[in-house]
Protein backbone atom coordinates (compact mmCIF):
# COMPACT_ATOMS: atom_id res chain seq x y z
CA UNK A 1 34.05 32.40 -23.80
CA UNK A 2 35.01 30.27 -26.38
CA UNK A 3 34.86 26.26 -27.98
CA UNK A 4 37.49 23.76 -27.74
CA UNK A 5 37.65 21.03 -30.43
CA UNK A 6 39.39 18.08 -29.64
CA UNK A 7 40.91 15.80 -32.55
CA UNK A 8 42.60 12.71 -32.46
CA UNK A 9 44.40 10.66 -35.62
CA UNK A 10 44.13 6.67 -34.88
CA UNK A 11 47.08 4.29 -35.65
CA UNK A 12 47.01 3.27 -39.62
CA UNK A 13 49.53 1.42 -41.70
CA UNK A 14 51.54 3.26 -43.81
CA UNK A 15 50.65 3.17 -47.96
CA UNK A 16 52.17 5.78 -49.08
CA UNK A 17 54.35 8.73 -48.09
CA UNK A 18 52.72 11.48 -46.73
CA UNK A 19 52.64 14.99 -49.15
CA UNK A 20 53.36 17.90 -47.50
CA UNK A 21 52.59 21.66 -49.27
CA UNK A 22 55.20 23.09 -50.74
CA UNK A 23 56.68 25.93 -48.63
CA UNK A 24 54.72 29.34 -48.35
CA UNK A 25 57.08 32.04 -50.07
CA UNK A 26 58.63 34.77 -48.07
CA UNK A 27 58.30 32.45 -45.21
CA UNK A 28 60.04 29.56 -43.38
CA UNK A 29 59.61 27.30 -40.28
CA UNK A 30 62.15 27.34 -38.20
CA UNK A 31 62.30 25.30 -34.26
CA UNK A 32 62.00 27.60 -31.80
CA UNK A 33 65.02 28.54 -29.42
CA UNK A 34 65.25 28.65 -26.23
CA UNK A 35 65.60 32.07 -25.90
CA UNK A 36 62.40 32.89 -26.98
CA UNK A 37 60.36 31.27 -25.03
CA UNK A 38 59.41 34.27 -22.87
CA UNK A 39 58.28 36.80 -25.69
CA UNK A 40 56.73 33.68 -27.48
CA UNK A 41 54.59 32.36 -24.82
CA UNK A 42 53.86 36.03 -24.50
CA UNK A 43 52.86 36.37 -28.30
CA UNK A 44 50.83 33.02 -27.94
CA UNK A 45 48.86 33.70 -25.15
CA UNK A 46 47.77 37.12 -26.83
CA UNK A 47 45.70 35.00 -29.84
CA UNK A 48 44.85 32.10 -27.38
CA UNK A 49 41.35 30.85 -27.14
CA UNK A 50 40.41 32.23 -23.58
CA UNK A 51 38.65 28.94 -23.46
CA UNK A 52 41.45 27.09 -24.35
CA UNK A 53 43.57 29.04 -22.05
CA UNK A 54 41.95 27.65 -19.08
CA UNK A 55 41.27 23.50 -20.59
CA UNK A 56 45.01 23.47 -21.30
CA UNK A 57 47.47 26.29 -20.06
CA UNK A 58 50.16 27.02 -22.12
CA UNK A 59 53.31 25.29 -20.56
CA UNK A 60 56.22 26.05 -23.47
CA UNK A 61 59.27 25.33 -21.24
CA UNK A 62 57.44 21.48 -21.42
CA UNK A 63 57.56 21.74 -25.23
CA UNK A 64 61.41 21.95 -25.55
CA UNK A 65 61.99 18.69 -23.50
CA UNK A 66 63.71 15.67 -25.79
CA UNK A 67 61.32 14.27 -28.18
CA UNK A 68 61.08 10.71 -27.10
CA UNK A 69 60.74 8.97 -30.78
CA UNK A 70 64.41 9.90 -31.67
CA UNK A 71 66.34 13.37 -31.42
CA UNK A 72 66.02 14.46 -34.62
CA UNK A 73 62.31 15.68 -34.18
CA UNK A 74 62.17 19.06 -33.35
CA UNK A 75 58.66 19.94 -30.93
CA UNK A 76 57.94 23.16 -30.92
CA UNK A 77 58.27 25.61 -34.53
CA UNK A 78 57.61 29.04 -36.23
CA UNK A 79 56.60 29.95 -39.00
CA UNK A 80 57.82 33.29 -39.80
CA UNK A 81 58.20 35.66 -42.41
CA UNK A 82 62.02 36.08 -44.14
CA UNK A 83 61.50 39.47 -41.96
CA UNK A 84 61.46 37.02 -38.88
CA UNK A 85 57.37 37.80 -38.12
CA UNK A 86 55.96 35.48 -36.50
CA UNK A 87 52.43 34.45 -38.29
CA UNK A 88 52.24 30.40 -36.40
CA UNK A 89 53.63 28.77 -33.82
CA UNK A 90 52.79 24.44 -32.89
CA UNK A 91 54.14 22.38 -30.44
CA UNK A 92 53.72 18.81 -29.29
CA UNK A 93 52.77 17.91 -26.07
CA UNK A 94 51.72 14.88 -24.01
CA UNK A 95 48.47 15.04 -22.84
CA UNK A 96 46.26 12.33 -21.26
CA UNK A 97 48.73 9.71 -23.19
CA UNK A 98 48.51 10.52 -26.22
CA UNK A 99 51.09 13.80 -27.91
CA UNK A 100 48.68 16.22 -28.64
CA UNK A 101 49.50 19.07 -31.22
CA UNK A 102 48.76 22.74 -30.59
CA UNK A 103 48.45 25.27 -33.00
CA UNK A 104 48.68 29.15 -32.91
CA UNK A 105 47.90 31.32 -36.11
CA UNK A 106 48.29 35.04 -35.83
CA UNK A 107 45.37 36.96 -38.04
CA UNK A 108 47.48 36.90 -40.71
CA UNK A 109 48.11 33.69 -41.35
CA UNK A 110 46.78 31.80 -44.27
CA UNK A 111 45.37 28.36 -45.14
CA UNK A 112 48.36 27.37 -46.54
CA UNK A 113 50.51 28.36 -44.29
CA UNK A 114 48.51 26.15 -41.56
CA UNK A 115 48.80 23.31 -44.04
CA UNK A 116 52.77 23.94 -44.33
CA UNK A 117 52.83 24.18 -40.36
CA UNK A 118 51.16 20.87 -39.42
CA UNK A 119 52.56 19.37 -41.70
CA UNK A 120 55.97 19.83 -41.16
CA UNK A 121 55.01 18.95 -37.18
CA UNK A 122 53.55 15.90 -38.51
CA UNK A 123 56.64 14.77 -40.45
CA UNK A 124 58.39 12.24 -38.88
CA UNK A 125 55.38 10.50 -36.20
CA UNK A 126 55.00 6.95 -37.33
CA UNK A 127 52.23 6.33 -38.76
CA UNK A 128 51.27 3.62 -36.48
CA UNK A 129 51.48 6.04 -33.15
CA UNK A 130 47.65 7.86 -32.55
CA UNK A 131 47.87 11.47 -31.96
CA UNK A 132 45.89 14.22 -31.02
CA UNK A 133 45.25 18.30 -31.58
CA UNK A 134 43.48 20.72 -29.48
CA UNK A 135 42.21 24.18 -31.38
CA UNK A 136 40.16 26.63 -30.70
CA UNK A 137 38.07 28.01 -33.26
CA UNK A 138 40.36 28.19 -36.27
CA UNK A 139 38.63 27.14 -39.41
CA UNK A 140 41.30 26.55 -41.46
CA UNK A 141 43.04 25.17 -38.87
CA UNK A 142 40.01 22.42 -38.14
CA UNK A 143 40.10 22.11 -42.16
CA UNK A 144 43.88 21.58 -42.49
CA UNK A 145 43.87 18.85 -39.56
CA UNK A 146 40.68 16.72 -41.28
CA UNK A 147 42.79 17.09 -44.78
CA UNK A 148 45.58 15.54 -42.37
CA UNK A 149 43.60 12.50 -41.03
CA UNK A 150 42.56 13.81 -37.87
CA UNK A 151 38.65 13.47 -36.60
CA UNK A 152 36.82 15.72 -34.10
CA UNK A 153 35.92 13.34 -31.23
CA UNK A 154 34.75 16.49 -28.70
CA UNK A 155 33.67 20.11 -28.62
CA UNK A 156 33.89 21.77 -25.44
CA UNK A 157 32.11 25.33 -24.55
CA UNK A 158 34.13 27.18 -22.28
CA UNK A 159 32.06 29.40 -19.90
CA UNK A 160 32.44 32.24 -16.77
CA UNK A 161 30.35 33.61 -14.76
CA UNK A 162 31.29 36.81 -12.19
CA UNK A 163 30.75 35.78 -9.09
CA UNK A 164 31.11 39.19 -8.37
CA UNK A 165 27.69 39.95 -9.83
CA UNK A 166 25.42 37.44 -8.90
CA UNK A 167 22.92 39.81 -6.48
CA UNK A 168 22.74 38.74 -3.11
């Protein structure tokens, strides 16, 4: 039903400042509200990897809890046209140890706005704290998280079967 790619960015020292793209016009990224967690768990789950969907079920109420690195870091934004459509949504959460960023990108969504996305989730983790992403099959996402320092380190294959039809 669908592959899982699992990324992870090690610990490195900090040279330089990280570069982030320039913001997408007619668009900004905004943290989410409270408020719309319903409809955008909703709007999520409608572009979700079904694989995905059952590896790592979508918990938003999780993403809005304090950021533990200081509480200026905001976990869970949109990117949305100045007409307030949503085209991306990505949120941290902690998974196996290690935060783990998740990414959703509506059909519309470009390359650059993926890049503008991640990277304004990635602004502000110290460089020296690993982190991971989870995607489905998004290849500009999977491009946009290499340009960001992250490596594959798994590829799952999500399967079902009907039990239903399996003859007697």
């Amino acid at each position: 039903i669908g592959r899982i790619q699992l990324w992870r960015r090690e610990a490195r020292p900090m040279t330089a400042p990280p570069s982030y793209p320039p913001e997408a016009p007619g668009c900004r990224i905004r943290p989410a509200r409270p408020s719309e967690i319903a409809v955008l768990s909703t709007w999520m789950a409608s572009m979700e990897n079904p694989a995905l969907r059952l590896f790592e079920p979508l918990e938003l109420p999780m993403a809005l809890t304090p950021w533990p690195l200081g509480s200026r870091r905001n976990v869970l934004w949109i990117l949305e046209t100045e007409g307030g459509q949503w085209l991306a949504a990505a949120f941290w959460i902690r998974r196996e140890g290690v935060w783990t960023l998740r990414v959703f990108l509506d059909s519309s969504t470009t390359p650059m706005h993926a890049r503008w996305l991640v990277g304004r989730a990635l602004m502000g983790i110290p460089p020296e704290l690993p982190v991971g992403a989870l995607s489905g099959e998004e290849p500009a996402l999977a491009a946009v998280l290499v340009a960001a320092g992250f490596r594959p380190i798994r590829t799952l294959i999500g399967m079902r079967r009907d039990l239903n039809a399996i003859p007697s």
